[in-house]
C-alpha atoms as a PDB file:
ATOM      1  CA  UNK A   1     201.033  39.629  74.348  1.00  0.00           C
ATOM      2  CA  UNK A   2     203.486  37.621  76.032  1.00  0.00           C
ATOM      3  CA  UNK A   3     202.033  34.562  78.818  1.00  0.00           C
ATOM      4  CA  UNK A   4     204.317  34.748  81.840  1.00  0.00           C
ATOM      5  CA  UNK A   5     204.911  31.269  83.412  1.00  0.00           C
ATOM      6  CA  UNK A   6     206.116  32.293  86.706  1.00  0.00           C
ATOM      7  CA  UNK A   7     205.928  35.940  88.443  1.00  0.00           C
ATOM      8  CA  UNK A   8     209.558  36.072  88.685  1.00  0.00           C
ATOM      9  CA  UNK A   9     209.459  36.174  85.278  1.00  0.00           C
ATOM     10  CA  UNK A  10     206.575  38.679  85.367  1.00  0.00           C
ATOM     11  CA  UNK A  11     208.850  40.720  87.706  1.00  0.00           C
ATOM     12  CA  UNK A  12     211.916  40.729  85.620  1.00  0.00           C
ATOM     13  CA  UNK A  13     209.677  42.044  82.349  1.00  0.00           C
ATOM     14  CA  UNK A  14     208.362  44.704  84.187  1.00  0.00           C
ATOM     15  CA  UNK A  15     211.424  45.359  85.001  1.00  0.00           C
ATOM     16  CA  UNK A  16     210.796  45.169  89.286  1.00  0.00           C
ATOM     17  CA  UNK A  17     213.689  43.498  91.547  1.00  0.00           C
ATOM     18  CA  UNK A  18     212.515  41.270  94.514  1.00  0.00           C
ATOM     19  CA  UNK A  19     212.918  42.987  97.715  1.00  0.00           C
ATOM     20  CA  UNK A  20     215.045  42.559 100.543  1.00  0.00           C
ATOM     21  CA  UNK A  21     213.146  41.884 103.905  1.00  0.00           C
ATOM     22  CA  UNK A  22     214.781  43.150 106.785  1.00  0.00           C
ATOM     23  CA  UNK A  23     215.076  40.986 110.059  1.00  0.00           C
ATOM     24  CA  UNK A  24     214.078  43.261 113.042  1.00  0.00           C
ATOM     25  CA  UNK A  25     215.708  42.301 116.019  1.00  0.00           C
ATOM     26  CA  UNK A  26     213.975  40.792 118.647  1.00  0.00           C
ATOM     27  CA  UNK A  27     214.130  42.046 122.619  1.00  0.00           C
ATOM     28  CA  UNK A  28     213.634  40.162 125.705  1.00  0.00           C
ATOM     29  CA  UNK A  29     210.388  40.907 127.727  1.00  0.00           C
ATOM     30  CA  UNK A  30     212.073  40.384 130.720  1.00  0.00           C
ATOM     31  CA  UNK A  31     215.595  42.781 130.823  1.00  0.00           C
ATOM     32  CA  UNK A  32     214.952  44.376 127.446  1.00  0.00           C
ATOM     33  CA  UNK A  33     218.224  43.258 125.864  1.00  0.00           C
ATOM     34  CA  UNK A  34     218.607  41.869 122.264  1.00  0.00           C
ATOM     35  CA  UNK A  35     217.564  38.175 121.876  1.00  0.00           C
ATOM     36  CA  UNK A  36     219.641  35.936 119.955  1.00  0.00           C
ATOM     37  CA  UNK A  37     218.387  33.682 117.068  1.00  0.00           C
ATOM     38  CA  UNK A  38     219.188  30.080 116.606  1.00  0.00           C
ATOM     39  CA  UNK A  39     219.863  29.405 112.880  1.00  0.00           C
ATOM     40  CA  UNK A  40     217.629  26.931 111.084  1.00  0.00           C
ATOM     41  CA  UNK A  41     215.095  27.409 113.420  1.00  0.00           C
ATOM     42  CA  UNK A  42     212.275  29.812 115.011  1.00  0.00           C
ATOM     43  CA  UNK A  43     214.075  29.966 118.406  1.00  0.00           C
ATOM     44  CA  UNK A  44     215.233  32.838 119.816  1.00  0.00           C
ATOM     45  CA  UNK A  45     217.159  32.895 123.462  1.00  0.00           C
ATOM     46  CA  UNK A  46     218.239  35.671 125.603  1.00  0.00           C
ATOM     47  CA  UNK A  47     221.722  35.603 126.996  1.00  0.00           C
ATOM     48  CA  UNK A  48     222.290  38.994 128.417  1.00  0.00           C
ATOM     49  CA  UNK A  49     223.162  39.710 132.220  1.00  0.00           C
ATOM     50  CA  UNK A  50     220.519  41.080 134.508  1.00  0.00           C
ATOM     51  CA  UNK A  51     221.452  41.547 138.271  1.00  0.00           C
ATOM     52  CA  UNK A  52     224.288  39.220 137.646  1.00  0.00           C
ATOM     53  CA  UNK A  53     222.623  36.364 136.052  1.00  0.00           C
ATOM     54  CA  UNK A  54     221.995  35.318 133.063  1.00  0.00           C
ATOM     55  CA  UNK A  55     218.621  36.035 131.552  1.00  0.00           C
ATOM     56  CA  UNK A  56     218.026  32.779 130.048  1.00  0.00           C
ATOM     57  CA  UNK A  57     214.453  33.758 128.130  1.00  0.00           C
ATOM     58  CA  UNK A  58     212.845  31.823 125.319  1.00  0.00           C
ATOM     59  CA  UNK A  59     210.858  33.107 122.799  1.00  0.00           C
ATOM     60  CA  UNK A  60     209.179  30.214 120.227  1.00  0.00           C
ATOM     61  CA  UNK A  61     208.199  32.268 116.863  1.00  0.00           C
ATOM     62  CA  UNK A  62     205.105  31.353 114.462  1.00  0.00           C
ATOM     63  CA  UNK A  63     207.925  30.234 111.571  1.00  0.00           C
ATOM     64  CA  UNK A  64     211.536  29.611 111.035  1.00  0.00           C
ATOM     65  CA  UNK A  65     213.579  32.008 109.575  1.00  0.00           C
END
């Protein structure tokens, strides 16, 4: 029996491929638009248009993406 050093290793004998996480988008709490995400970090801002102004929400996430 083969000793497996790593579980990608593992993975690949088994013959299993690492899946692909999809990013769901997040939405503002206040006008229910999509928020956008500042890279390299876990903050997301909302720039959409409600009533003629800018939304301007900020969401701080748990961890950076």
């Amino acid at each position: 029996m083969k000793t497996f050093a790593t579980f990608e290793e593992l993975g690949k004998a088994f013959g299993l491929a690492k899946r692909q996480r999809k990013q769901k988008p997040f939405l503002c709490k206040k006008c229910g638009g999509e928020m956008y995400h500042v890279p390299q970090t876990n903050i997301f801002l909302c720039e959409n248009e409600k009533d003629g102004k800018v939304c301007g929400h900020r969401v701080f996430t748990a961890r950076a993406f």
